[in-house]
C-alpha atoms as a PDB file:
ATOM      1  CA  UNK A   1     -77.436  64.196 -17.592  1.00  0.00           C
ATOM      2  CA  UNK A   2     -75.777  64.226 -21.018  1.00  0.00           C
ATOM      3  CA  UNK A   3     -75.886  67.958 -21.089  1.00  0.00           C
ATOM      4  CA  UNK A   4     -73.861  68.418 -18.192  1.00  0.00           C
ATOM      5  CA  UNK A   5     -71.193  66.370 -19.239  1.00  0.00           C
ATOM      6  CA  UNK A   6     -69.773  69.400 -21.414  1.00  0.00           C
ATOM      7  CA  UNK A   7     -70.431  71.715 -18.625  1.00  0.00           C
ATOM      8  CA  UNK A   8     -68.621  69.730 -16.359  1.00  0.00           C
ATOM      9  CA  UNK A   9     -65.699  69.072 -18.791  1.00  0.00           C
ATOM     10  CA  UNK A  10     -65.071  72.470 -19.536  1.00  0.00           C
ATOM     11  CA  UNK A  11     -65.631  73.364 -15.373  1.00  0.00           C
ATOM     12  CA  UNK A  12     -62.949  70.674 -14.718  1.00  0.00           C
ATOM     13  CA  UNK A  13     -60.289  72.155 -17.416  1.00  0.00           C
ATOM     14  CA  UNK A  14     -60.789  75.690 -16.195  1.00  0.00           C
ATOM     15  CA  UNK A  15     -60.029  74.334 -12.413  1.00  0.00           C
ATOM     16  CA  UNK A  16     -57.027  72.772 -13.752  1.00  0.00           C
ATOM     17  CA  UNK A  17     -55.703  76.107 -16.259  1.00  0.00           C
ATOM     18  CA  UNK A  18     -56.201  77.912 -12.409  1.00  0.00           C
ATOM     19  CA  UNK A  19     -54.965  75.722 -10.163  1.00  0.00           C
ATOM     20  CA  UNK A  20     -51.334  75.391 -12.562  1.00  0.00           C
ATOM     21  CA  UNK A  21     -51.551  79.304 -12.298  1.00  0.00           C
ATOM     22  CA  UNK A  22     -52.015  78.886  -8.479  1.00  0.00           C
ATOM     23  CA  UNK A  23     -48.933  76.036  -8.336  1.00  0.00           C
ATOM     24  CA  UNK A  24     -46.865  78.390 -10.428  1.00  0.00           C
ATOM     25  CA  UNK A  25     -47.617  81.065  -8.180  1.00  0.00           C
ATOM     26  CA  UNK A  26     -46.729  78.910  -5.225  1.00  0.00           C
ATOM     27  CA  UNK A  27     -43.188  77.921  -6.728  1.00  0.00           C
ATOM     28  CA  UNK A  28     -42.615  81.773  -7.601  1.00  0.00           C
ATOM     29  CA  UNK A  29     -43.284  82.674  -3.940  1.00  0.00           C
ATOM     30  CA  UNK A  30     -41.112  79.661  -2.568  1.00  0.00           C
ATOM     31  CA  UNK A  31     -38.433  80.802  -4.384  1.00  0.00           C
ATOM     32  CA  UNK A  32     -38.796  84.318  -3.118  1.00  0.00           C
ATOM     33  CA  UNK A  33     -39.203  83.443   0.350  1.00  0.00           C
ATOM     34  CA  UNK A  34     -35.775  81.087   0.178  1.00  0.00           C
ATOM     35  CA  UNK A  35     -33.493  83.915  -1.319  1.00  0.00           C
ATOM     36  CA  UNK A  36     -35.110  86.132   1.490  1.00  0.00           C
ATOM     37  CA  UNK A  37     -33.795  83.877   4.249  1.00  0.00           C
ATOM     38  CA  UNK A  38     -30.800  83.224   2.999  1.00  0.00           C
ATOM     39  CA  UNK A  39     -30.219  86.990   2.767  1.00  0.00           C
ATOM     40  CA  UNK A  40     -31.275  87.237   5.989  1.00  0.00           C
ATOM     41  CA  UNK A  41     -28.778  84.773   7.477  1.00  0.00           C
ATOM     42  CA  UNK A  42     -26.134  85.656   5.381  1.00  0.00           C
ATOM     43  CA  UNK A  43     -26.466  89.401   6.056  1.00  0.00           C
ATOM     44  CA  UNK A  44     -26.548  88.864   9.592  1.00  0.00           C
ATOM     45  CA  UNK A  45     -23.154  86.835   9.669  1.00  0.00           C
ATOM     46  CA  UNK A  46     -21.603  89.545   7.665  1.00  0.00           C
ATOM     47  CA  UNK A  47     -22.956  92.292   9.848  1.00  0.00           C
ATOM     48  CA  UNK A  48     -21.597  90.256  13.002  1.00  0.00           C
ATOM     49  CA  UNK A  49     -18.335  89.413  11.311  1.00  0.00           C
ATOM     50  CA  UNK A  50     -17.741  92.967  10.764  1.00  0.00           C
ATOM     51  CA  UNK A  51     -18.781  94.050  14.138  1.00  0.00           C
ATOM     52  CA  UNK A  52     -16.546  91.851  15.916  1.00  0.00           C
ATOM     53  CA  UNK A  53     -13.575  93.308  13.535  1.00  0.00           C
ATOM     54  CA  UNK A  54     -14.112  97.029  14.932  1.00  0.00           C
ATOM     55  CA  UNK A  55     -14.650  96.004  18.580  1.00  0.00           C
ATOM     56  CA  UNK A  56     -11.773  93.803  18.246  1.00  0.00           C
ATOM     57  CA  UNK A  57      -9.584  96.916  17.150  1.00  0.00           C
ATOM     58  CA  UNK A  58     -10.662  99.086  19.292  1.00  0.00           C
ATOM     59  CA  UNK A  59     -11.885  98.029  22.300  1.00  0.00           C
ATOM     60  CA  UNK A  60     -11.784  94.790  24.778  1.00  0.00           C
ATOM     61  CA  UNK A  61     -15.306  94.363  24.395  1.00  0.00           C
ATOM     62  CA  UNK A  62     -15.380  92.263  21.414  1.00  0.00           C
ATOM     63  CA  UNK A  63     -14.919  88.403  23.389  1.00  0.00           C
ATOM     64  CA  UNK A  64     -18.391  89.280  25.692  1.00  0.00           C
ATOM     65  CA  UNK A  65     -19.948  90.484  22.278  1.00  0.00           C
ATOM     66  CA  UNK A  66     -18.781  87.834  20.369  1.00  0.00           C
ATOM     67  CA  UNK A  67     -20.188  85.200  23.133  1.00  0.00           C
ATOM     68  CA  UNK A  68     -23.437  87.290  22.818  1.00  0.00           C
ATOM     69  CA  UNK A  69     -23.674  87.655  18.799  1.00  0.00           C
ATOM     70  CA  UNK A  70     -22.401  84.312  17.680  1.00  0.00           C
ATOM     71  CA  UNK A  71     -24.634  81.669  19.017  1.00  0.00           C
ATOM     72  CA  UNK A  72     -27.850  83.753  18.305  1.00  0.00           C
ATOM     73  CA  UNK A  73     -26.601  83.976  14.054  1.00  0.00           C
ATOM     74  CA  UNK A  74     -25.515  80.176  14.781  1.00  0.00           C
ATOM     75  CA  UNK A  75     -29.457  79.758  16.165  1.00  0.00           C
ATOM     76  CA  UNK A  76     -30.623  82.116  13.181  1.00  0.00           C
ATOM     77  CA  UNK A  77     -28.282  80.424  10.417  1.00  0.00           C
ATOM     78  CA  UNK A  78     -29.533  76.602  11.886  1.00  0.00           C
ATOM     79  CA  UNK A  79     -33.511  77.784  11.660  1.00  0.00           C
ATOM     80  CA  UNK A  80     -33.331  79.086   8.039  1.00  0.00           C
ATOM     81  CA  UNK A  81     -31.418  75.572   7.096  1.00  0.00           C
ATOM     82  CA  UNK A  82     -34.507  73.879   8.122  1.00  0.00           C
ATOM     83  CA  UNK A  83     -37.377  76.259   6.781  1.00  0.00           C
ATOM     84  CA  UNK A  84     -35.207  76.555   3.372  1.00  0.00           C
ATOM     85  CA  UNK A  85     -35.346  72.624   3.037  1.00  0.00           C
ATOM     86  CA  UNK A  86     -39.444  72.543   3.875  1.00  0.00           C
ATOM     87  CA  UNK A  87     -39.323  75.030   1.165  1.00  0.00           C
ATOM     88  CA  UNK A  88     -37.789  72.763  -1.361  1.00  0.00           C
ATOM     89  CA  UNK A  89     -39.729  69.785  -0.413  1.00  0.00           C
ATOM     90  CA  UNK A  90     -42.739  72.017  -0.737  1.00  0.00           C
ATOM     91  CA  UNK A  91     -41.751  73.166  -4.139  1.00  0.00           C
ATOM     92  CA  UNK A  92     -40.995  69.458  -4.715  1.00  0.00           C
ATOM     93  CA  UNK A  93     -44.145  68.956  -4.425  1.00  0.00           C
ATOM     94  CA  UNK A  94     -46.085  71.460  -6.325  1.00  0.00           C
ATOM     95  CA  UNK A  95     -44.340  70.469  -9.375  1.00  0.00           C
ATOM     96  CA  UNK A  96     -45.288  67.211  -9.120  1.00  0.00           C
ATOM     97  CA  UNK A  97     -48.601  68.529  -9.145  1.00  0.00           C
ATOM     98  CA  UNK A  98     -47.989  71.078 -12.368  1.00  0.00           C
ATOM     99  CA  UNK A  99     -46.499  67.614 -13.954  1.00  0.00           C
ATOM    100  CA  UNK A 100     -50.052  65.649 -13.542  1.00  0.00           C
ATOM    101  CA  UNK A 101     -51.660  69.132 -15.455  1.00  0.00           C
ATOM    102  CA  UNK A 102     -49.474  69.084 -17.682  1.00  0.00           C
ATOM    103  CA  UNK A 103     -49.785  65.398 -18.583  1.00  0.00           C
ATOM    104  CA  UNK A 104     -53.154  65.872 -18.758  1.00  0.00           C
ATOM    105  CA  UNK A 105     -53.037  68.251 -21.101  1.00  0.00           C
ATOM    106  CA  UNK A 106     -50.518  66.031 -23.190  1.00  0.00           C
ATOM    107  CA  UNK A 107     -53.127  63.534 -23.201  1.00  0.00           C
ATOM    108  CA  UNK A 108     -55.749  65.456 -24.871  1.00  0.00           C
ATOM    109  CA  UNK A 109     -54.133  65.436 -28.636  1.00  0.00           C
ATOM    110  CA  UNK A 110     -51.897  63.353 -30.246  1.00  0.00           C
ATOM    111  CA  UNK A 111     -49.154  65.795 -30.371  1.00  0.00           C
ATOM    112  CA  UNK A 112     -49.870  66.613 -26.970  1.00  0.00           C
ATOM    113  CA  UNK A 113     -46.594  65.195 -25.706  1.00  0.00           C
ATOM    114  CA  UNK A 114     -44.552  66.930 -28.153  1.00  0.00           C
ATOM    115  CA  UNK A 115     -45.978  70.092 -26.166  1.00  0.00           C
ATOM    116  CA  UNK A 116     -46.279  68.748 -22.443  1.00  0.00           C
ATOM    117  CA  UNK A 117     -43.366  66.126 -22.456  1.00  0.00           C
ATOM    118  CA  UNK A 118     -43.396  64.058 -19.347  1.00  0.00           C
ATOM    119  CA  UNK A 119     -40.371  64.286 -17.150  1.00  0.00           C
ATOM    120  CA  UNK A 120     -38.122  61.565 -17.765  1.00  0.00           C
ATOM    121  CA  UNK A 121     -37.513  58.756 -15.078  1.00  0.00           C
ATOM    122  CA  UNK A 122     -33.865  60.028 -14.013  1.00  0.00           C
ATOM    123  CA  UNK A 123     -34.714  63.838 -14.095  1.00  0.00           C
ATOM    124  CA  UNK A 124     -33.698  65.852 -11.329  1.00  0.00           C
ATOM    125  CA  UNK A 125     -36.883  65.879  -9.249  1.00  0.00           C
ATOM    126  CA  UNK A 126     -36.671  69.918  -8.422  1.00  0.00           C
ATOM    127  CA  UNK A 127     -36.980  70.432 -12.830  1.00  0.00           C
ATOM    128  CA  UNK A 128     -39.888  71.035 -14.701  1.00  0.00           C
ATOM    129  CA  UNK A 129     -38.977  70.280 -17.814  1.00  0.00           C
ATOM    130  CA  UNK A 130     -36.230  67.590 -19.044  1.00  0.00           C
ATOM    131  CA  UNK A 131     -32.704  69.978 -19.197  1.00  0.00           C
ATOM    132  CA  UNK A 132     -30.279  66.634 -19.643  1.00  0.00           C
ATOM    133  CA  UNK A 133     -29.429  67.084 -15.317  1.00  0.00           C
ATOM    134  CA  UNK A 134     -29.899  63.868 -13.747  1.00  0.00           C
ATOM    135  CA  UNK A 135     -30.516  62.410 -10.043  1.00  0.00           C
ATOM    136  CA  UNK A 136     -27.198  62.510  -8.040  1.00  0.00           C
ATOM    137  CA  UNK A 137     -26.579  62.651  -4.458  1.00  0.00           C
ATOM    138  CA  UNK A 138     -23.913  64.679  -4.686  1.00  0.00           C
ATOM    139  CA  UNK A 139     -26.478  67.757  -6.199  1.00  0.00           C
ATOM    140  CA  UNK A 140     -27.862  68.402  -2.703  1.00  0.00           C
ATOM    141  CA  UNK A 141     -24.617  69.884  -2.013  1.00  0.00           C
ATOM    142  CA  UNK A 142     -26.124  72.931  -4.343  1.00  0.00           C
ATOM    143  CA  UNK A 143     -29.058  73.682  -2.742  1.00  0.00           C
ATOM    144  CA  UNK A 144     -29.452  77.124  -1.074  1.00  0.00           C
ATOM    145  CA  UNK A 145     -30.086  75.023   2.186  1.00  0.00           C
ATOM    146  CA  UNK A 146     -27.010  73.212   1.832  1.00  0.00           C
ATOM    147  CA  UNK A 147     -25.206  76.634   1.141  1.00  0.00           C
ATOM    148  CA  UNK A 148     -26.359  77.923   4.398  1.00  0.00           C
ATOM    149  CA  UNK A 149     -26.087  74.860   6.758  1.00  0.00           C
ATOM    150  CA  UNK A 150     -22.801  74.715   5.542  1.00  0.00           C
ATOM    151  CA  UNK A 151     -21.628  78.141   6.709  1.00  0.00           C
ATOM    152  CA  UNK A 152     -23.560  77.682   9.463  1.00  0.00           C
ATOM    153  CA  UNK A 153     -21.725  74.707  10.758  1.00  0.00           C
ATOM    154  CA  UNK A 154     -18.443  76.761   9.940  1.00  0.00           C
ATOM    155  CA  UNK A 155     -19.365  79.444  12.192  1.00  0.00           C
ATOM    156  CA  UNK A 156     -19.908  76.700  15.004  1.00  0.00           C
ATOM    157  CA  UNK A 157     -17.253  75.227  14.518  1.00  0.00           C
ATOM    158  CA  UNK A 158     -15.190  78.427  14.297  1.00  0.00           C
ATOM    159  CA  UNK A 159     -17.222  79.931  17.778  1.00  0.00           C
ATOM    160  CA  UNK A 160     -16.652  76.548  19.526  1.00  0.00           C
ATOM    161  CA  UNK A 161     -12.751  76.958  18.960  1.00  0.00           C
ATOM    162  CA  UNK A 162     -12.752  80.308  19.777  1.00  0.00           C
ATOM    163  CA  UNK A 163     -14.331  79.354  23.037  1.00  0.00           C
ATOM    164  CA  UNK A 164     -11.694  76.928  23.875  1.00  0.00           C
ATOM    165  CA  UNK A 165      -9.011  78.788  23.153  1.00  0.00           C
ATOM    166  CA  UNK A 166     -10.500  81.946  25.205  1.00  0.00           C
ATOM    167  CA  UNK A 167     -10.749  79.351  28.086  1.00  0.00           C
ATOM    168  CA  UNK A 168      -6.964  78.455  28.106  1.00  0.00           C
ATOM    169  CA  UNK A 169      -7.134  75.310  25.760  1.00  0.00           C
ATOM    170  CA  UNK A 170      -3.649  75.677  23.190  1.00  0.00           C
ATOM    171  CA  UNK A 171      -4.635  76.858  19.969  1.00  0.00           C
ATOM    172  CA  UNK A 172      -4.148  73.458  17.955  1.00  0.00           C
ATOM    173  CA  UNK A 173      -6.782  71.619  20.266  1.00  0.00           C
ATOM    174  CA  UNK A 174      -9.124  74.021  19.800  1.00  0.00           C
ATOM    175  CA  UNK A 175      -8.933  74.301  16.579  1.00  0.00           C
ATOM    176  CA  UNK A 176      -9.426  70.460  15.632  1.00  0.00           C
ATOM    177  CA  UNK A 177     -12.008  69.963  17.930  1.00  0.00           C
ATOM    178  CA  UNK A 178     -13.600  73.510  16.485  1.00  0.00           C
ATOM    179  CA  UNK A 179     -13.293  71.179  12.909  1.00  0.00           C
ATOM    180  CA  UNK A 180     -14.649  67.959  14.104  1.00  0.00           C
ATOM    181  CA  UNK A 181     -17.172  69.395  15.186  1.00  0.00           C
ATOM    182  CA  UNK A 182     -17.997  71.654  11.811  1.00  0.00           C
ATOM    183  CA  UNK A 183     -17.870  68.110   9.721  1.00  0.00           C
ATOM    184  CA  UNK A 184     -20.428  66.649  12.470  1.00  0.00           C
ATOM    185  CA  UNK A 185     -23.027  69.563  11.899  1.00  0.00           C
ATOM    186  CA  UNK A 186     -22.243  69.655   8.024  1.00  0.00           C
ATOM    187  CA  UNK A 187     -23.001  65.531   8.131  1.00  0.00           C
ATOM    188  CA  UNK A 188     -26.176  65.522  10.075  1.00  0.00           C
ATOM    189  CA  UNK A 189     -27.499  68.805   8.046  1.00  0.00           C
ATOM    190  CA  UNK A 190     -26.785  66.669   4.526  1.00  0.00           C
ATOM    191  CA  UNK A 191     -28.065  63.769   6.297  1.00  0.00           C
ATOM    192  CA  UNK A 192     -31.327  65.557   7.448  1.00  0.00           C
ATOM    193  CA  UNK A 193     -32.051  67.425   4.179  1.00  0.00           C
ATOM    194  CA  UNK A 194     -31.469  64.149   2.480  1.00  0.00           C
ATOM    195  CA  UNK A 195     -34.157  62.224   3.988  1.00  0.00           C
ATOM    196  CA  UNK A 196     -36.500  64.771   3.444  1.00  0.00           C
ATOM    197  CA  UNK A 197     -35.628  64.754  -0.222  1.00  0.00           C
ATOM    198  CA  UNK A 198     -36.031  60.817  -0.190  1.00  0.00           C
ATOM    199  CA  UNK A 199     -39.606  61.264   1.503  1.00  0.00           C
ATOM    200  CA  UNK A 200     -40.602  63.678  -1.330  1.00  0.00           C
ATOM    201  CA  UNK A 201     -39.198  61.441  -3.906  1.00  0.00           C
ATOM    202  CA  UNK A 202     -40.666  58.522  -2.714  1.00  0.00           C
ATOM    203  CA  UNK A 203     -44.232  60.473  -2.313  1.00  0.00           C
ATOM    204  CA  UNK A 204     -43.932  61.371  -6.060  1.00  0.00           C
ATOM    205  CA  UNK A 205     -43.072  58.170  -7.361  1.00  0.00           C
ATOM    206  CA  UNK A 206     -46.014  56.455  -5.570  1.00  0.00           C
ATOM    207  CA  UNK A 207     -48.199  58.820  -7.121  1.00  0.00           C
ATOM    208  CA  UNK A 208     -50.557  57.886  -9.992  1.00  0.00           C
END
């Protein structure tokens, strides 16, 4: 039994050296996929935003286009919000589990930690490695999600008013209610992607 202690030692390190590989490779691909779909959204709304500037020079066809293209980048613009905040929660998450290997691996020598620090109780939760940046609500503001629901709730709110306005409302009516409704969408997107940050904060502090 004594024999396979070593075995099993050495078995156990190797999974862990492979599975920090496979978490790294996870965070590497995460942060590929999110730059995609922003790219994505934010290509489309440019390509849109441009189309509606030719039609609207030369021809009358630009309002039924416009009431075609707009809600379906609005629809494509509110979808990658969500997926890019599962992404971050995901990554979240795999770093808390590259943390627990690399405490581990702290733990082995004394001058371990000088190596494998642990993160500190006020680091941001989406670093690996202490930088001085510290927990603040305001940061979700800088997210790539937040970047996107953002101009996403813009673009509603700049649609909606154009919508009014094509229906006969004056232009001032429109274009507060085209507003209200922006800072609406831009709250309950912060508010959303908030509570899913919470969730994976609160999962990672309850961890061992």
């Amino acid at each position: 039994m004594s024999d396979e202690r070593p075995d099993a030692r050495s078995a156990f390190e190797s999974g862990l050296a492979n599975e920090y590989f496979a978490l790294s490779g996870l965070r590497a691909s995460s942060i590929g996929e999110a730059g995609t779909r922003a790219t994505l959204f934010f290509t489309t709304l440019t390509g849109t935003v441009l189309a509606l500037g030719f039609l609207a020079s030369s021809t009358n066809a630009v309002v039924p286009v416009a009431y075609a293209a707009l809600p379906i980048v609005i629809l494509l613009g509110l979808l990658s919000f969500l997926r890019l905040v599962e992404i971050s929660v995901e990554d979240v998450g795999a770093l808390r589990a590259i943390n627990r290997v690399r405490a581990y691996y702290g733990s082995l020598v004394p001058e371990g930690t000088e190596y494998f620090p642990a993160p500190g109780k006020q680091q941001a939760i989406n670093e690996l490695v202490d930088v001085g940046a510290r927990r603040a609500p305001w940061k979700a503001a800088l997210t790539i999600a937040a970047t996107v629901g953002v101009m996403d709730a813009l673009v509603a709110g700049a649609s909606l008013a154009f919508a009014l306005a094509h229906a006969g409302m004056t232009t001032t009516p429109a274009v507060l209610i085209g507003i209200a409704v922006a800072l609406v969408m831009i709250w309950a997107l912060f508010t959303y992607q908030n509570r899913r940050f919470g969730a994976a904060l609160r999962v990672g502090e309850a961890s061992p």
